[in-house]
PDB file of N, CA and C in Angstrom:
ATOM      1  N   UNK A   1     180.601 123.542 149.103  1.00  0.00           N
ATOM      2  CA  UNK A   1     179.211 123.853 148.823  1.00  0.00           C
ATOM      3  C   UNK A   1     178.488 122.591 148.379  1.00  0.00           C
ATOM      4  N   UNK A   2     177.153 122.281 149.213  1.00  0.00           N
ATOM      5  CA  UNK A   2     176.095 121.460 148.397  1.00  0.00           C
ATOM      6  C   UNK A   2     176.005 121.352 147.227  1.00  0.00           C
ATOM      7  N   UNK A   3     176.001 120.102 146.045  1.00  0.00           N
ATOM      8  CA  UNK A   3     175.265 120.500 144.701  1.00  0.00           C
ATOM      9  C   UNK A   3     173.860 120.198 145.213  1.00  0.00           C
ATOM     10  N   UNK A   4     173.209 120.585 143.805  1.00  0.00           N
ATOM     11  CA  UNK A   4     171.931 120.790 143.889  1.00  0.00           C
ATOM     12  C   UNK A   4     171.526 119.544 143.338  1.00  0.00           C
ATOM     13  N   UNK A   5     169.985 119.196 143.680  1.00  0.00           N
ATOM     14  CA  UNK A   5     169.614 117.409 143.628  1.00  0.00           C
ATOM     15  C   UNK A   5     169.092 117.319 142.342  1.00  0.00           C
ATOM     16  N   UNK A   6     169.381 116.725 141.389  1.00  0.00           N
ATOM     17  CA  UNK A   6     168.319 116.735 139.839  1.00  0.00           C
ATOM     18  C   UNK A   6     168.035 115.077 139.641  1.00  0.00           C
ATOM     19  N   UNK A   7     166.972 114.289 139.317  1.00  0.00           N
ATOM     20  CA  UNK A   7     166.579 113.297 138.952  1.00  0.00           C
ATOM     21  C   UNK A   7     166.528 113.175 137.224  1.00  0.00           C
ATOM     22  N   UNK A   8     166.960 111.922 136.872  1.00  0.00           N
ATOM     23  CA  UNK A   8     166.928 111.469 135.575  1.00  0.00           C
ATOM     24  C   UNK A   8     165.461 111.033 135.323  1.00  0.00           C
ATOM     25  N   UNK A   9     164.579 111.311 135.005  1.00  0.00           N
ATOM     26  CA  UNK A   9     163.467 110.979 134.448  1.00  0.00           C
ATOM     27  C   UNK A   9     163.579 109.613 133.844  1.00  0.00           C
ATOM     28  N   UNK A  10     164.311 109.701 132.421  1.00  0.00           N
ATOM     29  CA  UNK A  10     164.258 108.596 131.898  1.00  0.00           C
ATOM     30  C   UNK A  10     165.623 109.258 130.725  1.00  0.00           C
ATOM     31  N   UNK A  11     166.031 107.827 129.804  1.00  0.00           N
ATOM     32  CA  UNK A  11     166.629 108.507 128.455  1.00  0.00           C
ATOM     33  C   UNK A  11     166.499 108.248 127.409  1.00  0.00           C
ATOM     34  N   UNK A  12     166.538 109.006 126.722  1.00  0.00           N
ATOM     35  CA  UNK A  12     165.923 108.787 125.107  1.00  0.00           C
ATOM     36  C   UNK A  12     167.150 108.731 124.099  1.00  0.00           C
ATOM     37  N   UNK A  13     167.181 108.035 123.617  1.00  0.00           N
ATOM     38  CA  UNK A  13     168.415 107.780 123.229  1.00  0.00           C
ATOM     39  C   UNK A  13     169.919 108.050 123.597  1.00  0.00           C
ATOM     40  N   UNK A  14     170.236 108.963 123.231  1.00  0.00           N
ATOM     41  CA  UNK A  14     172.317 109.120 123.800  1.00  0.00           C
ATOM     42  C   UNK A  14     171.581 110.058 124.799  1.00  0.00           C
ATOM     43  N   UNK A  15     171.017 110.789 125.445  1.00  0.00           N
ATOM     44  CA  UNK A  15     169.967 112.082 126.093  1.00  0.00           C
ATOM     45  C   UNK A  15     169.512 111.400 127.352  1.00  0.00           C
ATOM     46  N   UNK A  16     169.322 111.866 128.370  1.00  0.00           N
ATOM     47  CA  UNK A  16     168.830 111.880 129.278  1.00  0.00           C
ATOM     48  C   UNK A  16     167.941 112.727 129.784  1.00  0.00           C
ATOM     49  N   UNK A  17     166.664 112.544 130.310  1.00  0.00           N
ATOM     50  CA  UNK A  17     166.059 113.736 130.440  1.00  0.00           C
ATOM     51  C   UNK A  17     166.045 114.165 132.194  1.00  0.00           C
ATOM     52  N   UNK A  18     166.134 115.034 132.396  1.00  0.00           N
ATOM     53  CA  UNK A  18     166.627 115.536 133.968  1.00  0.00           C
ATOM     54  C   UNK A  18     165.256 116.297 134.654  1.00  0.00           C
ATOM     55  N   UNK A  19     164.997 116.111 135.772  1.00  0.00           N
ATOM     56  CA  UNK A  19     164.452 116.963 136.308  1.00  0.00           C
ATOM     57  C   UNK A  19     164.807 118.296 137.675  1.00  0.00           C
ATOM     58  N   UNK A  20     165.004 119.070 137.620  1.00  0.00           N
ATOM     59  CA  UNK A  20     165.761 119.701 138.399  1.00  0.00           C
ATOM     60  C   UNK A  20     165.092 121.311 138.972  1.00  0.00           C
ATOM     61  N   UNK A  21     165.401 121.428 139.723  1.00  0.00           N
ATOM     62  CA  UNK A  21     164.813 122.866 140.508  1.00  0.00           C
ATOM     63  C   UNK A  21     164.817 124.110 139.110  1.00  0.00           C
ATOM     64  N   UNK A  22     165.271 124.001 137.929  1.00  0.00           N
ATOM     65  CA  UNK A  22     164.592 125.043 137.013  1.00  0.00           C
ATOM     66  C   UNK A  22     164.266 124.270 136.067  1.00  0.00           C
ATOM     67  N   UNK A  23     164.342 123.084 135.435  1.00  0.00           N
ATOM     68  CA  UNK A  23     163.131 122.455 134.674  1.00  0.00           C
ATOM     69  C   UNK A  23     162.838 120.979 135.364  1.00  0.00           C
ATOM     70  N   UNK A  24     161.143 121.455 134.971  1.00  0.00           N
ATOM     71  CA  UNK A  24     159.880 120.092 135.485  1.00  0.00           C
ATOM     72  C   UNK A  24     159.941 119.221 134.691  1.00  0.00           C
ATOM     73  N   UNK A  25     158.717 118.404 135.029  1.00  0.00           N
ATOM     74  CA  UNK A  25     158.434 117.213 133.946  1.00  0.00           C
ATOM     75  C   UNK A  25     158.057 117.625 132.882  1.00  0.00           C
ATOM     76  N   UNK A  26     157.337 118.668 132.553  1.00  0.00           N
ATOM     77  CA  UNK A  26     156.790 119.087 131.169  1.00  0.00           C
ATOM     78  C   UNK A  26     157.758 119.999 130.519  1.00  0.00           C
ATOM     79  N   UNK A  27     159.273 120.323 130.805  1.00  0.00           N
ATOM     80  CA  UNK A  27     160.484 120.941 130.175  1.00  0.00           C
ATOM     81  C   UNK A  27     161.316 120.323 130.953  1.00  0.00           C
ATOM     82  N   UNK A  28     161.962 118.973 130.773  1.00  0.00           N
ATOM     83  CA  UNK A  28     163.047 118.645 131.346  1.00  0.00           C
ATOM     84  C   UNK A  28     164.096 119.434 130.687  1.00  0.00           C
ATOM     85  N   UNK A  29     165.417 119.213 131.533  1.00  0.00           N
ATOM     86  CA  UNK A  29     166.790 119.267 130.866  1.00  0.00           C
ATOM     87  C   UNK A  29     167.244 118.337 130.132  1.00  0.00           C
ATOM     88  N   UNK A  30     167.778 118.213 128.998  1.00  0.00           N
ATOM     89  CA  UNK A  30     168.342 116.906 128.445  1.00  0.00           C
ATOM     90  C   UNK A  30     169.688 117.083 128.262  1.00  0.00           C
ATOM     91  N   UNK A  31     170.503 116.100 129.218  1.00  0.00           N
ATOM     92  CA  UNK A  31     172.244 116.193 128.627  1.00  0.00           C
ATOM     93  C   UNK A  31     172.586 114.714 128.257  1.00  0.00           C
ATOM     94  N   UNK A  32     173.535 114.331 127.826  1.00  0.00           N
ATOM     95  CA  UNK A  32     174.407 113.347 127.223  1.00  0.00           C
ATOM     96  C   UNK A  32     174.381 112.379 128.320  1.00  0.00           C
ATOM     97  N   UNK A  33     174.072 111.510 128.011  1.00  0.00           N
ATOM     98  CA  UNK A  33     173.394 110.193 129.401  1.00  0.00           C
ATOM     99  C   UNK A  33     174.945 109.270 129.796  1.00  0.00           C
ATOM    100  N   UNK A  34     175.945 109.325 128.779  1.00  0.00           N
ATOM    101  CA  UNK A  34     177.195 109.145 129.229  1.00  0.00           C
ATOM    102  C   UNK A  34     178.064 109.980 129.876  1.00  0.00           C
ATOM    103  N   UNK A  35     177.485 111.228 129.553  1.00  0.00           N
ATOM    104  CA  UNK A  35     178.258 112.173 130.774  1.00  0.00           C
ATOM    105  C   UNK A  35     177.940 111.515 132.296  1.00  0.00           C
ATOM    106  N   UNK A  36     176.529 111.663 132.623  1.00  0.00           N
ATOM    107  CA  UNK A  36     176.454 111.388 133.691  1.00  0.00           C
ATOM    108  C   UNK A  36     176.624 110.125 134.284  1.00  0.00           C
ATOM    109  N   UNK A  37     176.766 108.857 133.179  1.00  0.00           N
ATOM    110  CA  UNK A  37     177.062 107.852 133.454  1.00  0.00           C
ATOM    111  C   UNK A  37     178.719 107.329 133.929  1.00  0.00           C
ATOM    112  N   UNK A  38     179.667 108.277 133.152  1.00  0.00           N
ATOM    113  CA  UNK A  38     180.764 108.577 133.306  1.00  0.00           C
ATOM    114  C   UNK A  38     181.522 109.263 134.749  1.00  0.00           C
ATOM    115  N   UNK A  39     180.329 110.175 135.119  1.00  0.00           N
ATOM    116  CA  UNK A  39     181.176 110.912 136.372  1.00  0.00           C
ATOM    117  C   UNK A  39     180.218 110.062 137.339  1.00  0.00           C
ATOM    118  N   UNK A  40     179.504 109.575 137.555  1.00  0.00           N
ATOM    119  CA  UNK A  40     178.423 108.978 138.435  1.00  0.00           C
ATOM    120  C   UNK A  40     179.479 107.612 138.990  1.00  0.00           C
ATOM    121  N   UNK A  41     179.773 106.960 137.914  1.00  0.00           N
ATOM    122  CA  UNK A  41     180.349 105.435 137.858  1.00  0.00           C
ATOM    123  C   UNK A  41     179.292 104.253 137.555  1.00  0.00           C
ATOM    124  N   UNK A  42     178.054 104.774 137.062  1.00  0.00           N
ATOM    125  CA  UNK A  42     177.486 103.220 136.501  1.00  0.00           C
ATOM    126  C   UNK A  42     177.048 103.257 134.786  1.00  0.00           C
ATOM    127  N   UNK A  43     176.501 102.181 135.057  1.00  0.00           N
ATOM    128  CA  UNK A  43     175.872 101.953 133.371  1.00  0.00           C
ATOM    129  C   UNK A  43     174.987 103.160 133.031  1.00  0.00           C
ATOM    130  N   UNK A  44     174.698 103.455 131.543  1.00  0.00           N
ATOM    131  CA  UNK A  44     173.767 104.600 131.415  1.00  0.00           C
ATOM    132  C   UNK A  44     172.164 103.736 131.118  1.00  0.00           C
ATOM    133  N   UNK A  45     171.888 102.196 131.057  1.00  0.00           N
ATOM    134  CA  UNK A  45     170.822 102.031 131.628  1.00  0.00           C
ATOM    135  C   UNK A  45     170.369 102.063 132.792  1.00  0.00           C
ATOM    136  N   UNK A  46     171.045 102.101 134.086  1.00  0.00           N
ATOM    137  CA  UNK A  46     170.726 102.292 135.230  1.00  0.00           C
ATOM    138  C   UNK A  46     170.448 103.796 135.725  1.00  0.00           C
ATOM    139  N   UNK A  47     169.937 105.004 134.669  1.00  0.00           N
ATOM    140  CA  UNK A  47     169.846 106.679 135.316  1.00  0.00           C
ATOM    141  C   UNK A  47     168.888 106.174 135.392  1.00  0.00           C
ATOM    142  N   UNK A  48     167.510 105.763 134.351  1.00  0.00           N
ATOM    143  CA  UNK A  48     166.217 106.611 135.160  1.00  0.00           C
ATOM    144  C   UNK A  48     165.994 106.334 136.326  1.00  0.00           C
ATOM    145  N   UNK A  49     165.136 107.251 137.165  1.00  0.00           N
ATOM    146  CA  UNK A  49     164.714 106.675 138.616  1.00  0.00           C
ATOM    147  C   UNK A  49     165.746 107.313 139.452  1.00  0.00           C
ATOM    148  N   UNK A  50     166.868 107.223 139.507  1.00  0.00           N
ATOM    149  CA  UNK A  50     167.938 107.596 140.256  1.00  0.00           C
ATOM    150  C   UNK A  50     167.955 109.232 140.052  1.00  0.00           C
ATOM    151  N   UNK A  51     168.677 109.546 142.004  1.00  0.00           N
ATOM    152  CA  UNK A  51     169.099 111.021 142.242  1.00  0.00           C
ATOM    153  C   UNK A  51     170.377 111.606 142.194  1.00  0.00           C
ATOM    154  N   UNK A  52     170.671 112.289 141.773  1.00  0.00           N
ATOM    155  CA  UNK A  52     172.199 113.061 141.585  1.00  0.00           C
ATOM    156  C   UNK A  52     171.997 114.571 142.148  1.00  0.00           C
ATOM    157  N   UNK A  53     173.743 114.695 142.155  1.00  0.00           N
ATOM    158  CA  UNK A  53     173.442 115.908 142.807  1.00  0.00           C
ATOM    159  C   UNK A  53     174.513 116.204 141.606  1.00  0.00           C
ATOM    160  N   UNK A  54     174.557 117.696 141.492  1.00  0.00           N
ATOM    161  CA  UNK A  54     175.757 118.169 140.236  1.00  0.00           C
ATOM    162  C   UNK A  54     176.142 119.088 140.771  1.00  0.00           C
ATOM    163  N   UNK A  55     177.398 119.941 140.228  1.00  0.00           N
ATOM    164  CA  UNK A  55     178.197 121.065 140.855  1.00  0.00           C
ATOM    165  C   UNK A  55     177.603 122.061 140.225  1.00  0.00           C
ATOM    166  N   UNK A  56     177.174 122.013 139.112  1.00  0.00           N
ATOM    167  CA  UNK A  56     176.753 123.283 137.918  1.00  0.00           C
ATOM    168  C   UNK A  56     175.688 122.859 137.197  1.00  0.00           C
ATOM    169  N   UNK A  57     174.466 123.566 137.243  1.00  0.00           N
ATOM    170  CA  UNK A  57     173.510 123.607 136.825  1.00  0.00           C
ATOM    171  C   UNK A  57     173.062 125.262 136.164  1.00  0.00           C
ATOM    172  N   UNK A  58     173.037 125.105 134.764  1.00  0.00           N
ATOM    173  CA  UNK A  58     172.302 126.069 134.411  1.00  0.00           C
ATOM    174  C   UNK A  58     171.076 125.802 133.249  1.00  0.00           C
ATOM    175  N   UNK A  59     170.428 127.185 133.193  1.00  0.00           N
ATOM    176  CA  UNK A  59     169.027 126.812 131.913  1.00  0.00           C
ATOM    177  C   UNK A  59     169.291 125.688 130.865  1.00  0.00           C
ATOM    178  N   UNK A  60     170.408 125.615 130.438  1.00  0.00           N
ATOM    179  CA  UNK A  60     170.875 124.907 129.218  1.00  0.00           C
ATOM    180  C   UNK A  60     171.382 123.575 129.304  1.00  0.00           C
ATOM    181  N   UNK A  61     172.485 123.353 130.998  1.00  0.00           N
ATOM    182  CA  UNK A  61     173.282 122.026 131.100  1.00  0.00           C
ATOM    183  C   UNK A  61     173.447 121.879 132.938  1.00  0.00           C
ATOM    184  N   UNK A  62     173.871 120.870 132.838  1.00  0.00           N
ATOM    185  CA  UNK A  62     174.519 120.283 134.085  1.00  0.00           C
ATOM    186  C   UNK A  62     175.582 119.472 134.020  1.00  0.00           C
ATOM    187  N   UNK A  63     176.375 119.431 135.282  1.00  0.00           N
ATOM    188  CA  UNK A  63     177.858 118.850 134.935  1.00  0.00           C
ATOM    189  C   UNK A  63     178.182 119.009 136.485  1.00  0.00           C
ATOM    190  N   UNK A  64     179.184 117.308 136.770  1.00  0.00           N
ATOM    191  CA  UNK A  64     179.787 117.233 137.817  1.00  0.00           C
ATOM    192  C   UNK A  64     178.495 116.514 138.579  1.00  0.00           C
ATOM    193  N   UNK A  65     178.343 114.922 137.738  1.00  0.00           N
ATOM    194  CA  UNK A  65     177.392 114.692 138.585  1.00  0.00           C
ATOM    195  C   UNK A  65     177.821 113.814 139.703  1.00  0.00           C
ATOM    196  N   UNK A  66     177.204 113.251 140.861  1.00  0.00           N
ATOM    197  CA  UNK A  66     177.089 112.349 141.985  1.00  0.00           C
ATOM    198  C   UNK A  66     176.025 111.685 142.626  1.00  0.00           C
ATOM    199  N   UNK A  67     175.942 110.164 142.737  1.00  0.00           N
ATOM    200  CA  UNK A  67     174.823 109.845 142.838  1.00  0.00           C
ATOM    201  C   UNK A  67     174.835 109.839 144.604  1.00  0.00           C
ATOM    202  N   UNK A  68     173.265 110.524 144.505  1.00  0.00           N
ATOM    203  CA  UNK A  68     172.927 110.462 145.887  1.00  0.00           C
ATOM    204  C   UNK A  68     173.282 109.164 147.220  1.00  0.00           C
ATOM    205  N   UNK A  69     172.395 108.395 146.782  1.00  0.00           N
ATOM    206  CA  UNK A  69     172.173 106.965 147.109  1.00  0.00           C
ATOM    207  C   UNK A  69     172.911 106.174 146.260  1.00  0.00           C
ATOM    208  N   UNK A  70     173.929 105.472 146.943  1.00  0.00           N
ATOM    209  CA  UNK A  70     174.253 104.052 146.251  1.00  0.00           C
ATOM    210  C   UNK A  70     173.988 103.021 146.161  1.00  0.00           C
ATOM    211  N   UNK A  71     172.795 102.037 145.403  1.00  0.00           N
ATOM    212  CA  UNK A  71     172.949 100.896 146.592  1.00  0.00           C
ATOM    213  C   UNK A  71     173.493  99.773 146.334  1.00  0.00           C
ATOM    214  N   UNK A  72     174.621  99.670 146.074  1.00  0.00           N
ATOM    215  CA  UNK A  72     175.702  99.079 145.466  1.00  0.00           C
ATOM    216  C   UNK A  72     176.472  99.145 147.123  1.00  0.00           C
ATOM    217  N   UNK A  73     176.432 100.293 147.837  1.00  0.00           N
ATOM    218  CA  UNK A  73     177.336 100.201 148.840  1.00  0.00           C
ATOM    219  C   UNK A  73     176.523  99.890 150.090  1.00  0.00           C
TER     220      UNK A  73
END
């Protein structure tokens, strides 16, 4: 199965703020910016701007991320 596509807005301290098919810019999601830096494979200054896709997305979290575009490769 597809994950679903969520963008990092930006991060605010250890937080990342997400944008994703159930929260916008004016209610992002916020999860742990080393999670996604961790399953992604880069630095956690390099999320904002960048697209991921995750396995599990709900109202509260996301997890199992992958970056869309690499351009590293």
């Amino acid at each position: 199965m597809m994950g679903v596509e969520v963008t990092v807005l930006l991060t605010v301290g250890d937080e990342a703020e997400l944008i994703t098919p159930r929260h916008d810019v004016s209610a992002p999601l916020r999860v742990p910016a080393e999670r996604i830096a961790s399953q992604a494979g880069l630095p956690a200054n390099e999320l904002p701007g960048r697209r991921f896709t995750v396995e599990r997305l709900t109202a509260s979290d996301a997890d199992g991320f992958a970056l869309v575009v690499d351009p590293r490769r």
